[in-house]
Protein backbone atom coordinates (compact mmCIF):
# COMPACT_ATOMS: atom_id res chain seq x y z
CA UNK A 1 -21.86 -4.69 -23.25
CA UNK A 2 -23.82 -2.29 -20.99
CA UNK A 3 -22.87 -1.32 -17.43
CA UNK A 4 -25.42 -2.96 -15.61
CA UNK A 5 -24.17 -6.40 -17.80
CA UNK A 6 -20.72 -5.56 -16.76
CA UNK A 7 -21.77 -5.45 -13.19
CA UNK A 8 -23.79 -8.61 -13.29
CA UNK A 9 -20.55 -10.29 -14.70
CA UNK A 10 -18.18 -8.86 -12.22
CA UNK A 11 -20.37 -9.26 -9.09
CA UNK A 12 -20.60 -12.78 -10.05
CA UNK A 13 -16.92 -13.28 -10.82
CA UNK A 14 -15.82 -11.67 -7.90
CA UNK A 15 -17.98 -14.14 -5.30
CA UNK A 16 -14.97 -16.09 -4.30
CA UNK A 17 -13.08 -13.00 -3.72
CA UNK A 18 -15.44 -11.46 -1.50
CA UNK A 19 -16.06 -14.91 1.03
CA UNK A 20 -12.79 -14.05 1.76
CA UNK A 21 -12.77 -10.88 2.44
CA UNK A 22 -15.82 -11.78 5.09
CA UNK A 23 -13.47 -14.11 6.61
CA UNK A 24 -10.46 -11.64 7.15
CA UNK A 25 -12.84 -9.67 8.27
CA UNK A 26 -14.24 -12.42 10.68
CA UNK A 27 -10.60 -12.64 11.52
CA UNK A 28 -9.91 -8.91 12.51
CA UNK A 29 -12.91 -8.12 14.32
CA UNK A 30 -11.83 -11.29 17.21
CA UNK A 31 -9.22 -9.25 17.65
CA UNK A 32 -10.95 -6.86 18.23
CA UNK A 33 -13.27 -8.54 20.45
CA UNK A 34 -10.36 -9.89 22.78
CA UNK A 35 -9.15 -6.35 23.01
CA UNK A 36 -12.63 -5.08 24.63
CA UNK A 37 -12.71 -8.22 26.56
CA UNK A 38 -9.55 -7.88 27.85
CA UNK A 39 -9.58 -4.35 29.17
CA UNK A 40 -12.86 -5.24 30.03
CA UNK A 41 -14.64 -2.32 28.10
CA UNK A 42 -18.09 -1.14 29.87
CA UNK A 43 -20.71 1.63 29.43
CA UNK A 44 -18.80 3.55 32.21
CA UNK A 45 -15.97 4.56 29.62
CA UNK A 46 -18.72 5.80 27.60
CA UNK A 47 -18.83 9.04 29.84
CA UNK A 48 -16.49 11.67 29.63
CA UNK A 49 -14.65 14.38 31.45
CA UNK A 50 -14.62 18.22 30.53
CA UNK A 51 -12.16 20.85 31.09
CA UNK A 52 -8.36 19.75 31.26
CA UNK A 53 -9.73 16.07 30.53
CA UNK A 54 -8.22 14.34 33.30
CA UNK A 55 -8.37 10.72 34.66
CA UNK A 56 -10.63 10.42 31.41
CA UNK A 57 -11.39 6.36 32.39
CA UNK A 58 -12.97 5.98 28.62
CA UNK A 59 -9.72 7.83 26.72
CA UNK A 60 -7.49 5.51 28.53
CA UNK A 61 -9.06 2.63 28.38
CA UNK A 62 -9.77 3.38 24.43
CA UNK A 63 -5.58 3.95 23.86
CA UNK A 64 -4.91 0.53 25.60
CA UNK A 65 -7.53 -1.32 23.54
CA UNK A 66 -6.19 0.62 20.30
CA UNK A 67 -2.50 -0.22 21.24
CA UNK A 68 -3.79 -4.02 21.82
CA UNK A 69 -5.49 -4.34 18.42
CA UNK A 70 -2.27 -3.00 16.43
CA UNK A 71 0.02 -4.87 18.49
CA UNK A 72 1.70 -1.72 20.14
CA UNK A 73 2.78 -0.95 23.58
CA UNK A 74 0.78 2.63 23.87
CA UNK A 75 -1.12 4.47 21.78
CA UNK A 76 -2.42 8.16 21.93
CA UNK A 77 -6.12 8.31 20.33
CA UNK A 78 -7.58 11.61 20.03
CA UNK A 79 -10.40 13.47 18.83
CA UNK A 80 -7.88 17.00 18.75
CA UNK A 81 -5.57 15.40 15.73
CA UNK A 82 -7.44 17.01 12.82
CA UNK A 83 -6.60 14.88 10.26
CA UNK A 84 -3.48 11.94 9.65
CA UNK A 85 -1.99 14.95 8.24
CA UNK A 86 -1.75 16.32 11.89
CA UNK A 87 -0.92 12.96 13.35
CA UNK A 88 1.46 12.53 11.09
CA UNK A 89 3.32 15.69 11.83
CA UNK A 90 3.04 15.60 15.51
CA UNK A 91 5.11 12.02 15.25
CA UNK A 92 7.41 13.80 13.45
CA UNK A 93 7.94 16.84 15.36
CA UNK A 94 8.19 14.75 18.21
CA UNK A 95 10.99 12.65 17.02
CA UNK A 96 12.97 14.58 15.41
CA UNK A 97 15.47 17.26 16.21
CA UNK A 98 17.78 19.84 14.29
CA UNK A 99 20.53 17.89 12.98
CA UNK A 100 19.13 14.71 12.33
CA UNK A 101 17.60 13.40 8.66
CA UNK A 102 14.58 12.29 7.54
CA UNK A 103 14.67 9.55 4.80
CA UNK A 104 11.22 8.35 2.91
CA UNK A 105 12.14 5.06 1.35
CA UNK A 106 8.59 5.30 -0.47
CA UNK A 107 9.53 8.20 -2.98
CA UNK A 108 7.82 11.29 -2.16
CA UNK A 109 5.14 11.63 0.47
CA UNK A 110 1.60 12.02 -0.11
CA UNK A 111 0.58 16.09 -1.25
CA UNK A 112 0.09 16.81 1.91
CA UNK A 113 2.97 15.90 4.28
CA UNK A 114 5.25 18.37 1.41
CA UNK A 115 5.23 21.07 3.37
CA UNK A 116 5.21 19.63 6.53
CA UNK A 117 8.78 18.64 5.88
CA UNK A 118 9.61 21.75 3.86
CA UNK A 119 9.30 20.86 0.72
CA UNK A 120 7.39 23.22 -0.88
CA UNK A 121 5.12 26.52 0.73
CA UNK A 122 6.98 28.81 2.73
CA UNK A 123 8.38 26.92 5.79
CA UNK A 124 5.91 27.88 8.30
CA UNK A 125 7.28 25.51 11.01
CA UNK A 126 8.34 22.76 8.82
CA UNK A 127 11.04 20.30 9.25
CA UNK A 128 13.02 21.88 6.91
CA UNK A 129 12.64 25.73 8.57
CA UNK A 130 14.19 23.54 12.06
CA UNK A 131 17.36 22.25 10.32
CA UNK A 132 16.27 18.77 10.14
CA UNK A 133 17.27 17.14 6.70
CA UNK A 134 15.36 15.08 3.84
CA UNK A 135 16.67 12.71 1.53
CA UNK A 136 14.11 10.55 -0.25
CA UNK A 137 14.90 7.12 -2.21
CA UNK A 138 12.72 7.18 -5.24
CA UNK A 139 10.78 4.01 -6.07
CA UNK A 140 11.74 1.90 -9.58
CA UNK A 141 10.23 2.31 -12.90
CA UNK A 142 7.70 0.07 -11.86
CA UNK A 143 6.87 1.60 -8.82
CA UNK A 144 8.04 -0.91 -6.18
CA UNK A 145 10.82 -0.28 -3.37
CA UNK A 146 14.60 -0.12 -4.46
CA UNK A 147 15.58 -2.74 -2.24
CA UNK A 148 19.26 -2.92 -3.07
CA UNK A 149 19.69 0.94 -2.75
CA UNK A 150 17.68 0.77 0.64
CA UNK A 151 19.98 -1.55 2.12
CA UNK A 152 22.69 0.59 2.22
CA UNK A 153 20.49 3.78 2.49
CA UNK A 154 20.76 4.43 6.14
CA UNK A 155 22.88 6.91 7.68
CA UNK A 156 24.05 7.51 11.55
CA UNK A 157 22.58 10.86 11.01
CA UNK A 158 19.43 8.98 9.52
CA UNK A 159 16.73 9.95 12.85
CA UNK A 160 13.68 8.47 11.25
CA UNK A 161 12.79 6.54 8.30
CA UNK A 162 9.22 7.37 6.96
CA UNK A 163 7.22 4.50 5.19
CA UNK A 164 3.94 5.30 3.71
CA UNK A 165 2.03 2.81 3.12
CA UNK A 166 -0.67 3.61 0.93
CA UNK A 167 -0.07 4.90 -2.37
CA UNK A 168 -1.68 7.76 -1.87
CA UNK A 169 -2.08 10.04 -5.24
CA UNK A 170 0.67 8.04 -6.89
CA UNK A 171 0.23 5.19 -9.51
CA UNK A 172 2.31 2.42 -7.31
CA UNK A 173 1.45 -0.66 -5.52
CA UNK A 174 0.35 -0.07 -1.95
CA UNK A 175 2.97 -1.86 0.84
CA UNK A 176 1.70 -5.21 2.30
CA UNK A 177 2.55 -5.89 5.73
CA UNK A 178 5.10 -8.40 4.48
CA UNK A 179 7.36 -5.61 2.87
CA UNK A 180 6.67 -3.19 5.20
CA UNK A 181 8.33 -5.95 7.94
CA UNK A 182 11.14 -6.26 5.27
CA UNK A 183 11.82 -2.81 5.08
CA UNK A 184 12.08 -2.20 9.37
CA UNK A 185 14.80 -5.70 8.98
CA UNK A 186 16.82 -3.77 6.66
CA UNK A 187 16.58 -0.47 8.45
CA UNK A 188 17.55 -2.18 11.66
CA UNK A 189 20.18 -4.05 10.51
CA UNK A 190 21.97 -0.96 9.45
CA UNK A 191 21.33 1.40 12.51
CA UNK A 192 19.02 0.05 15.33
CA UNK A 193 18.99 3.29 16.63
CA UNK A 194 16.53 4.76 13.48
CA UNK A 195 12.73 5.20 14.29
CA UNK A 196 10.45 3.50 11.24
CA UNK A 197 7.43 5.22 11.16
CA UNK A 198 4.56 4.30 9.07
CA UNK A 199 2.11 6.57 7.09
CA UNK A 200 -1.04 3.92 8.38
CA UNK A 201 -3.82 5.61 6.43
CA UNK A 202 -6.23 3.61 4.62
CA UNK A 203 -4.41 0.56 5.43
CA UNK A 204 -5.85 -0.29 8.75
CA UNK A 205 -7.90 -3.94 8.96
CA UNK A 206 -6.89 -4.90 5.26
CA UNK A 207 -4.56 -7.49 6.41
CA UNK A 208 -4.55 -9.59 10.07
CA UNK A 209 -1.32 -7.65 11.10
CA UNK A 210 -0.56 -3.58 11.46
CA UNK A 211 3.01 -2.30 11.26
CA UNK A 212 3.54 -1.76 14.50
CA UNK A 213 3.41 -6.06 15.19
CA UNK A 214 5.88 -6.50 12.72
CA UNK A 215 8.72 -4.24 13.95
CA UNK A 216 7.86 -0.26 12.86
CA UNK A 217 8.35 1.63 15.74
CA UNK A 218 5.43 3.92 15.45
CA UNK A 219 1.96 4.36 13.61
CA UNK A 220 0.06 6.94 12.64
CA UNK A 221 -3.67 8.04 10.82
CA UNK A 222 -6.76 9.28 10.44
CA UNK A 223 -10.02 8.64 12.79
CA UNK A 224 -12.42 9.67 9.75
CA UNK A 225 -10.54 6.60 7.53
CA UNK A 226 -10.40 3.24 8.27
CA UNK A 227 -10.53 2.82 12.11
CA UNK A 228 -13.73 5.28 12.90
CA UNK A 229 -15.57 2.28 11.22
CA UNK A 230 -17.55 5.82 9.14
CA UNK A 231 -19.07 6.94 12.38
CA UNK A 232 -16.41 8.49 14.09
CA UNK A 233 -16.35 12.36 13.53
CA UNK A 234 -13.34 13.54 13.96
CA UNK A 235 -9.94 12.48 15.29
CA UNK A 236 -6.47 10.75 14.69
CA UNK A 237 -3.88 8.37 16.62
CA UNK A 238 -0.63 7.24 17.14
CA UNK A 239 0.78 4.17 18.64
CA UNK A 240 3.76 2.14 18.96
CA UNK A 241 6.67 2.37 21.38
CA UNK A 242 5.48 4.20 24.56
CA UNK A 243 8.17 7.10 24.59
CA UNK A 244 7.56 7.91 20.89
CA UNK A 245 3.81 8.09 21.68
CA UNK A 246 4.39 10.26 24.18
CA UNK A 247 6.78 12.39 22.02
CA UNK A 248 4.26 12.67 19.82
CA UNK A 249 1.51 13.48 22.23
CA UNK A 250 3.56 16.13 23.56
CA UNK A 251 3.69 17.54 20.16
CA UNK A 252 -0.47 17.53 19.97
CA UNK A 253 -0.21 18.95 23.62
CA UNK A 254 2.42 20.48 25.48
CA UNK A 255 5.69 18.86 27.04
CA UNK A 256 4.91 17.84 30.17
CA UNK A 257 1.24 17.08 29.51
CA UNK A 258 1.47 15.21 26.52
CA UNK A 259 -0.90 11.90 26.89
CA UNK A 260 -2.50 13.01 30.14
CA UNK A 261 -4.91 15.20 29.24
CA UNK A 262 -7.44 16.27 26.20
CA UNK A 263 -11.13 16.18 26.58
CA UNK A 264 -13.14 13.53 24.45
CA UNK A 265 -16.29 15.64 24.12
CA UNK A 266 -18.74 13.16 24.64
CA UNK A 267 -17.28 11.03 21.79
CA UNK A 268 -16.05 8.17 23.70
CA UNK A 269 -19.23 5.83 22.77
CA UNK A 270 -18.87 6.56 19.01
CA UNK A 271 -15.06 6.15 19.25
CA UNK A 272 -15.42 2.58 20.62
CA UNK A 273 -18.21 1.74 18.28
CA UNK A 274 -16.39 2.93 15.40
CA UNK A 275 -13.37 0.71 16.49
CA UNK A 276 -16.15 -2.27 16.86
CA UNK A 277 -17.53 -1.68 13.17
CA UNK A 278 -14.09 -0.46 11.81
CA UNK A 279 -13.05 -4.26 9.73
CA UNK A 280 -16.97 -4.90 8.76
CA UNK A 281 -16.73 -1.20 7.12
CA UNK A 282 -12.90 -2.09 5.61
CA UNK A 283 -14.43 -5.19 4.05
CA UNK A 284 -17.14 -3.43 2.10
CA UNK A 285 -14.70 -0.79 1.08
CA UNK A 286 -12.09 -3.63 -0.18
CA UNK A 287 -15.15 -5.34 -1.62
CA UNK A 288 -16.20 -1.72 -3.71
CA UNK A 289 -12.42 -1.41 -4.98
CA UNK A 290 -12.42 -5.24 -6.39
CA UNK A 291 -15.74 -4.33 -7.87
CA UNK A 292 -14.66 -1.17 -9.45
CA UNK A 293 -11.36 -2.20 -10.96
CA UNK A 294 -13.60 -4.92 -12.59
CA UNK A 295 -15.79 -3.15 -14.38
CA UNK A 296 -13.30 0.10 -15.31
CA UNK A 297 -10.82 -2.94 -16.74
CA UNK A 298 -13.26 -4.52 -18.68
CA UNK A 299 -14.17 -1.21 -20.31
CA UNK A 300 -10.19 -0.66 -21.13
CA UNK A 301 -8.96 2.01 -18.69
CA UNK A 302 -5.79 1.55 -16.62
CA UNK A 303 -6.58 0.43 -13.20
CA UNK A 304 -4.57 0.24 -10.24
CA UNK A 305 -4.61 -2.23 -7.91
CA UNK A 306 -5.66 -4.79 -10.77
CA UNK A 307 -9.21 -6.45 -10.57
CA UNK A 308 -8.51 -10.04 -9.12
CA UNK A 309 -5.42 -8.86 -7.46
CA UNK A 310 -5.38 -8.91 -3.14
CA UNK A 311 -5.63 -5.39 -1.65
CA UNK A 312 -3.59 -3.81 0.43
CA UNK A 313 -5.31 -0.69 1.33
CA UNK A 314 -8.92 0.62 0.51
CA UNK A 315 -7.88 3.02 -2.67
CA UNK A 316 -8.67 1.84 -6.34
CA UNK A 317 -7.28 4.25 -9.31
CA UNK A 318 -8.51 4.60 -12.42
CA UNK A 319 -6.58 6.76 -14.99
CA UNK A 320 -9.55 8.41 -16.80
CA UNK A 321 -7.49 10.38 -19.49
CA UNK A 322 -8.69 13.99 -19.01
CA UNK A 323 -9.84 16.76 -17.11
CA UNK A 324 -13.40 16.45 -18.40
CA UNK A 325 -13.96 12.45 -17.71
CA UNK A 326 -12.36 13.02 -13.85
CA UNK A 327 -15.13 15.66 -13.92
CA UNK A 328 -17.53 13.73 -15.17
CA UNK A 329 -16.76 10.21 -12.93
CA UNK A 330 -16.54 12.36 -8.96
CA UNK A 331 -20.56 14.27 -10.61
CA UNK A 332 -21.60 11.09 -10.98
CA UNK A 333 -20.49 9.74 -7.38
CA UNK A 334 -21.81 12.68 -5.95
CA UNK A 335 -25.27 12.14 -7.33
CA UNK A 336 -25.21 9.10 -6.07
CA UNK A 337 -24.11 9.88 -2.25
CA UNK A 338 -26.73 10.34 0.24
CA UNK A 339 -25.36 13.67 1.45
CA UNK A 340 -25.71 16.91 -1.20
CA UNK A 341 -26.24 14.92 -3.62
CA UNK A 342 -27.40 17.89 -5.54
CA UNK A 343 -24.11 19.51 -5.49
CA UNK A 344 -21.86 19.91 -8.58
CA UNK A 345 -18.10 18.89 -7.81
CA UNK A 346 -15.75 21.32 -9.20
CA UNK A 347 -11.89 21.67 -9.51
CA UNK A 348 -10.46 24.14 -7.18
CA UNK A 349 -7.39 24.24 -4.58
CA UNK A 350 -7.46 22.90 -0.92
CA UNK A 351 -5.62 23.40 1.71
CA UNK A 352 -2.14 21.29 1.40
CA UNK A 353 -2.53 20.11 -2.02
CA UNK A 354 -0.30 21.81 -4.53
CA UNK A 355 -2.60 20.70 -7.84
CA UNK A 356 -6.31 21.50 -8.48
CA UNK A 357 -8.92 18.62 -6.91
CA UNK A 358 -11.80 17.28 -7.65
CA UNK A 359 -13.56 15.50 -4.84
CA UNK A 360 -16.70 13.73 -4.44
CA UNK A 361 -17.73 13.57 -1.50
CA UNK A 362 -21.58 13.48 -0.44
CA UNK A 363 -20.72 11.51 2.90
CA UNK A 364 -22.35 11.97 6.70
CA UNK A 365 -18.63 13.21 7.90
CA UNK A 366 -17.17 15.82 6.47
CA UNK A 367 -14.13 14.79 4.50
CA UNK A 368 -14.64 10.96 5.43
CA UNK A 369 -12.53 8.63 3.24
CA UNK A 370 -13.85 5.68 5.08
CA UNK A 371 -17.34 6.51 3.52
CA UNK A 372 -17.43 6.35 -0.37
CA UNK A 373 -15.93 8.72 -2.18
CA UNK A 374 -13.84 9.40 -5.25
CA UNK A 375 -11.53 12.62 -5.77
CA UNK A 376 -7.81 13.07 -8.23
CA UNK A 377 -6.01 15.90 -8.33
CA UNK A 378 -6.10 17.78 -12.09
CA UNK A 379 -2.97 16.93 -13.47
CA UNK A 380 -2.28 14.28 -15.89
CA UNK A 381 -2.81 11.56 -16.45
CA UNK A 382 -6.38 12.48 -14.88
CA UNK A 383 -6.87 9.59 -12.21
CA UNK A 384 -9.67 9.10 -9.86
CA UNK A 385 -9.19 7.73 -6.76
CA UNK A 386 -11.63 5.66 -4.89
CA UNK A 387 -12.08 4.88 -1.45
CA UNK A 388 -14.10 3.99 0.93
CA UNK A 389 -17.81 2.63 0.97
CA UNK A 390 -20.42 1.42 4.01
CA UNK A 391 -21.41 -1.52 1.83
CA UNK A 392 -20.37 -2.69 -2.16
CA UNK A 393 -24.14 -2.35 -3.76
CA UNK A 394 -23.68 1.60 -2.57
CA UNK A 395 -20.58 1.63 -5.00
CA UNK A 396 -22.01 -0.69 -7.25
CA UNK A 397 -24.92 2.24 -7.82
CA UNK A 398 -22.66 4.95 -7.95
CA UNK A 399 -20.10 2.90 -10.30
CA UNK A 400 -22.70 1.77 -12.88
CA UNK A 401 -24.00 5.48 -12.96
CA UNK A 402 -20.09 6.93 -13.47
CA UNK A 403 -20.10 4.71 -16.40
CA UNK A 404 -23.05 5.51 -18.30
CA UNK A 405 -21.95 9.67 -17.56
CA UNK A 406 -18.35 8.66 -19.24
CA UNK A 407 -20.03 6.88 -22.16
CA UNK A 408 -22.60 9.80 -22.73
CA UNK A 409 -20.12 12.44 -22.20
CA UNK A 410 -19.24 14.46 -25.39
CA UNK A 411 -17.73 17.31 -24.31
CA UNK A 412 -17.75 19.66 -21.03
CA UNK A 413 -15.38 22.47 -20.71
CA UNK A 414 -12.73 22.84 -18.13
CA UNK A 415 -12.24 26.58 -17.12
């Protein structure tokens, strides 16, 4: 069957499935909606203030609505987090303290985060370099949670317990909100006193509830993913309990300033909109990975999450097999983006990332994972990750062309 009949079949197949996606997303953007209404969101927060950044009326007003959508009492958003990576950290650094532990009850944490605790680089001001301990409960065969070892897992030295949600560059089943609010229970019940944070990138909008209404004590992610709705260009947030936002903003800042200042830059407008459009954009996204796994199971390659199955976050992995076809499949998507499409994706090391990537990414914002894109780190088995995507039919294009490069590839060398 050809790839354009495979589509055909799939985008007919998948109809249901997509009617209700429209209606979470129906669902999550009246949330949304009350939260403008209710802090009674204007064109006066649209304006900024320079310098220092102080009494910015849009910034604060933007952090209550934030903290409103995900059910949180604060929340610190911010144009000066770089990436989640940096939001991330900051949470962490603010936190924790020499002595205490660290425990990630989702194996190991996403290539980037490694040497933010210390586990690999040279301890430039990680976790590790400050005395603060890691312990890590790896995840079953199958790639689920260890329940019965995590409810006895928790220490009195155990600070924080880190819970990413996504599955990141790993070939596991993202978290739904349901075990995620399983996970805090057990944590709680075995020292009240521990912080759950949550790794929240790509997982914001794919369900009616965030993390931080079911009990984790602090959020964190990426402006340039889910919530910046593809038009926000640059940022990151945290929210949840008010003290551990500030912790954490003091970590971004400087003790004593911590949430009270930082200069928007005349991004206030796009960070609002971006908020506004954020669950229409997760939709499509959700809508591209359904669509994907489809046609990538039908023509026999492992897929993760499965076709029909509900997502959880906006990722969809397809183990490809070798270097040449994860070559092959992030060309293709780039030819097919409406940014440099001309470009020629090629393996080499970034920033963070211990293994070789590959990355498509032709998108309006640099780096943007909330656009479509595809990238996999070169190591085996060779999987490409997709995420992302401003409507289906843009992934539908670049999908059906990644096909026909994989079924006319014969043979292109990897130096």
């Amino acid at each position: 069957m050809k790839s354009h009949q495979i589509l055909q079949e799939a985008e007919k197949t998948l109809l249901p499935i997509f009617s209700n996606i429209d209606s979470q997303v129906k669902q999550n953007l009246q949330k949304v909606l009350l939260a403008y209404r209710d802090c009674r969101v204007g064109v006066q927060h649209f304006t900024s203030v320079n310098g220092y950044g102080h009494d910015d009326l849009g910034r604060e007003t933007l952090d209550k609505v934030f903290a409103r959508i995900v059910g949180a009492e604060a929340a610190a958003v911010r144009v000066q987090f770089v990436s989640g990576t940096h939001a991330i950290a900051c949470a962490l650094f603010g936190v924790l303290r020499p002595g205490d532990e660290m425990l990630s009850v989702t194996g190991t944490p996403y290539d980037t985060l490694e040497e933010v605790i210390g586990l690999r680089g040279n301890d430039a001001g990680s976790l590790g370099e400050f005395n603060i301990e890691y312990r890590q409960l790896n995840l079953t065969k199958d790639g689920r949670i260890d329940w019965k070892t995590l409810n006895s897992a928790v220490r009195k030295q155990t600070r924080l317990v880190f819970i990413q949600r996504s599955c990141g560059y790993s070939w596991r089943q993202s978290l739904s909100i349901a075990e995620i609010a399983k996970i805090v229970e057990s944590v709680k019940q075995q020292n009240p006193n521990t912080v759950c944070l949550v790794d929240n990138c790509y997982g914001e909008f794919v369900e009616p509830q965030e993390p931080t209404a079911v009990g984790a004590d602090l959020i964190a992610g990426s402006l340039i993913k889910n919530p910046g709705g593809t038009i926000v260009t640059a940022g990151g947030y945290v929210a949840g309990k008010a003290e551990l936002v500030e912790a954490a903003a003091c970590r971004l800042t400087a003790p004593g300033i911590g949430s009270s200042s930082g200069a928007t830059f005349g991004q206030n407008r796009l960070l609002f909109q971006g908020l506004f459009l954020a669950p229409q954009m997760v939709g499509e996204a959700i809508k591209g990975t359904h669509l994907t796994a489809y046609v990538f199971d039908r023509l026999g390659y492992p897929v993760n999450p499965q076709p029909l199955v509900s997502r959880r976050d906006v990722i969809q992995g397809i183990e490809l097999g070798s270097p040449e076809k994860l070559i092959a499949f992030c060309r293709a998507i780039q030819q097919h983006s409406p940014i440099d499409s001309y470009l020629e994706p090629v393996p080499a090391h970034m920033p963070g990332y211990e293994s070789q990537l590959v990355m498509a990414g032709g998108t309006f914002i640099d780096g943007s994972t909330s656009e479509f894109s595809a990238d996999g780190p070169l190591r085996e088995p060779y999987i490409a990750f997709c995420q992302g995507g401003t409507h289906w039919t843009h992934v539908a294009i670049a999908i059906e062309a990644a096909v026909e490069a994989l079924t006319g590839l014969t043979q292109i060398r990897y130096t």
